[in-house]
C-alpha atoms as a PDB file:
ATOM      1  CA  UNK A   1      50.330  56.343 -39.050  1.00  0.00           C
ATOM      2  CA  UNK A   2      47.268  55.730 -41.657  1.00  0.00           C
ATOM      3  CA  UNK A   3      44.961  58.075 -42.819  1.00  0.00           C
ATOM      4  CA  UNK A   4      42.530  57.519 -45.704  1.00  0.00           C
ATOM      5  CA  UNK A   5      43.141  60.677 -47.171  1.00  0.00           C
ATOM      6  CA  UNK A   6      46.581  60.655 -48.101  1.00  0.00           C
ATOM      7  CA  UNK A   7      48.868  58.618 -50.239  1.00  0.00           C
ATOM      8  CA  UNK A   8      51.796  58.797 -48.401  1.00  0.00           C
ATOM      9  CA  UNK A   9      53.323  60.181 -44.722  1.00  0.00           C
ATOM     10  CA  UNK A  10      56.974  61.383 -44.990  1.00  0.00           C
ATOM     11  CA  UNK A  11      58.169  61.471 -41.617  1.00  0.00           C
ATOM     12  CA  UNK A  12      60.500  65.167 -41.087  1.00  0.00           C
ATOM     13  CA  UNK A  13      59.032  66.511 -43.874  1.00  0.00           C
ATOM     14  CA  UNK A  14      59.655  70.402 -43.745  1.00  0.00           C
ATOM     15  CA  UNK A  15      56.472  72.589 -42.397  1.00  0.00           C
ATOM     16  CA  UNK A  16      56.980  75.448 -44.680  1.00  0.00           C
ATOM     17  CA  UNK A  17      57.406  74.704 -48.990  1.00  0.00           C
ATOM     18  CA  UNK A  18      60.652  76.441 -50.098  1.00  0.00           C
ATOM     19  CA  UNK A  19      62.339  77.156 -53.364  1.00  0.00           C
ATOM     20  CA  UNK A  20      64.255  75.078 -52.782  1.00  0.00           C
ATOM     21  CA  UNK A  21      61.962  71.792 -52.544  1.00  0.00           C
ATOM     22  CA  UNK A  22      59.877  73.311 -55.144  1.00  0.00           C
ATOM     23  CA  UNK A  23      63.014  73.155 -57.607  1.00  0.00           C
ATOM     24  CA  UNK A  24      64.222  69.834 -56.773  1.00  0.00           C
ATOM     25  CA  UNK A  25      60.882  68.102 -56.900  1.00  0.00           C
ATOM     26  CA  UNK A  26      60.698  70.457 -60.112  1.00  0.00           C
ATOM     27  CA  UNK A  27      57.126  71.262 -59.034  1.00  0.00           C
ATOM     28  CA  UNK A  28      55.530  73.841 -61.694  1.00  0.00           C
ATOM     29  CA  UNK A  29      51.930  75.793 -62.015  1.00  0.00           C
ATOM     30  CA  UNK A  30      51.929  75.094 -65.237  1.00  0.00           C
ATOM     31  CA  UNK A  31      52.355  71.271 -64.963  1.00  0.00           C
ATOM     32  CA  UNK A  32      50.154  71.281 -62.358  1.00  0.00           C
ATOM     33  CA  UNK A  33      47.494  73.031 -64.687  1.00  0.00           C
ATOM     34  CA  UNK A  34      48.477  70.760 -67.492  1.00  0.00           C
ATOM     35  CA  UNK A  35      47.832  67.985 -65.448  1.00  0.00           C
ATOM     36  CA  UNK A  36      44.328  68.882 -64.430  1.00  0.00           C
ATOM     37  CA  UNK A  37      43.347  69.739 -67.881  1.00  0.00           C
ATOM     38  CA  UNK A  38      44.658  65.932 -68.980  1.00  0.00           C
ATOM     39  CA  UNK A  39      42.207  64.917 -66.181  1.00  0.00           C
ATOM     40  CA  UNK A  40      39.413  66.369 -66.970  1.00  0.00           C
ATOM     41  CA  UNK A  41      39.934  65.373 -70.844  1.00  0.00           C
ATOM     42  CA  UNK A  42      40.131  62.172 -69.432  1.00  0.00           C
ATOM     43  CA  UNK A  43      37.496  61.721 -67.293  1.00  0.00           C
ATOM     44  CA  UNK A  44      35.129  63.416 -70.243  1.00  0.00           C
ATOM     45  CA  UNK A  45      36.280  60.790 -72.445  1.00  0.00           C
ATOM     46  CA  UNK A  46      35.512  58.199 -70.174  1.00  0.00           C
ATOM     47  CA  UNK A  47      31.712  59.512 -69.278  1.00  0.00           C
ATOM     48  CA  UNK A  48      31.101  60.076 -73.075  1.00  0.00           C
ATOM     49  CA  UNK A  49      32.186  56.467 -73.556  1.00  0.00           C
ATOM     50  CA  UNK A  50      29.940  55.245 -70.548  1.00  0.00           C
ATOM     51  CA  UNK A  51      26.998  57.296 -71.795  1.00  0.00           C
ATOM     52  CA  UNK A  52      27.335  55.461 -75.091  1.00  0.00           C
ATOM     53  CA  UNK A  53      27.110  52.146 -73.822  1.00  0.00           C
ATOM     54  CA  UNK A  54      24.064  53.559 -71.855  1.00  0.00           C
ATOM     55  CA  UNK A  55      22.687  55.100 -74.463  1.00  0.00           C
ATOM     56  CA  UNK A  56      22.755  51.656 -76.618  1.00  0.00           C
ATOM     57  CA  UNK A  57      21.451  49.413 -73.779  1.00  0.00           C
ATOM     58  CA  UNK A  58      18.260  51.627 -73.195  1.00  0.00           C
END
């Protein structure tokens, strides 16, 4: 089993997400937003570094 697109295959995973796998993989929309916003602070930090070093060199 390999597929570029994924990180991992679990093998009998269930089809359908319950309540129950949500809670004990403690999987929350608010994490989940929190973690996008981290993200995209990150990757802005990042780009405003790299544009820097551009910025210098040209």
């Amino acid at each position: 089993l390999a597929c570029k697109y994924v990180n991992e295959v679990v093998i009998g995973a269930p089809y359908s997400v319950t309540q129950e796998l949500l809670s004990h993989f403690d999987v929350d929309v608010k994490k989940i937003v929190e973690r996008i916003i981290q993200h995209r602070l990150e990757y802005e930090a990042r780009n405003t570094k790299k544009n820097m070093i551009d910025n210098h060199f040209s």
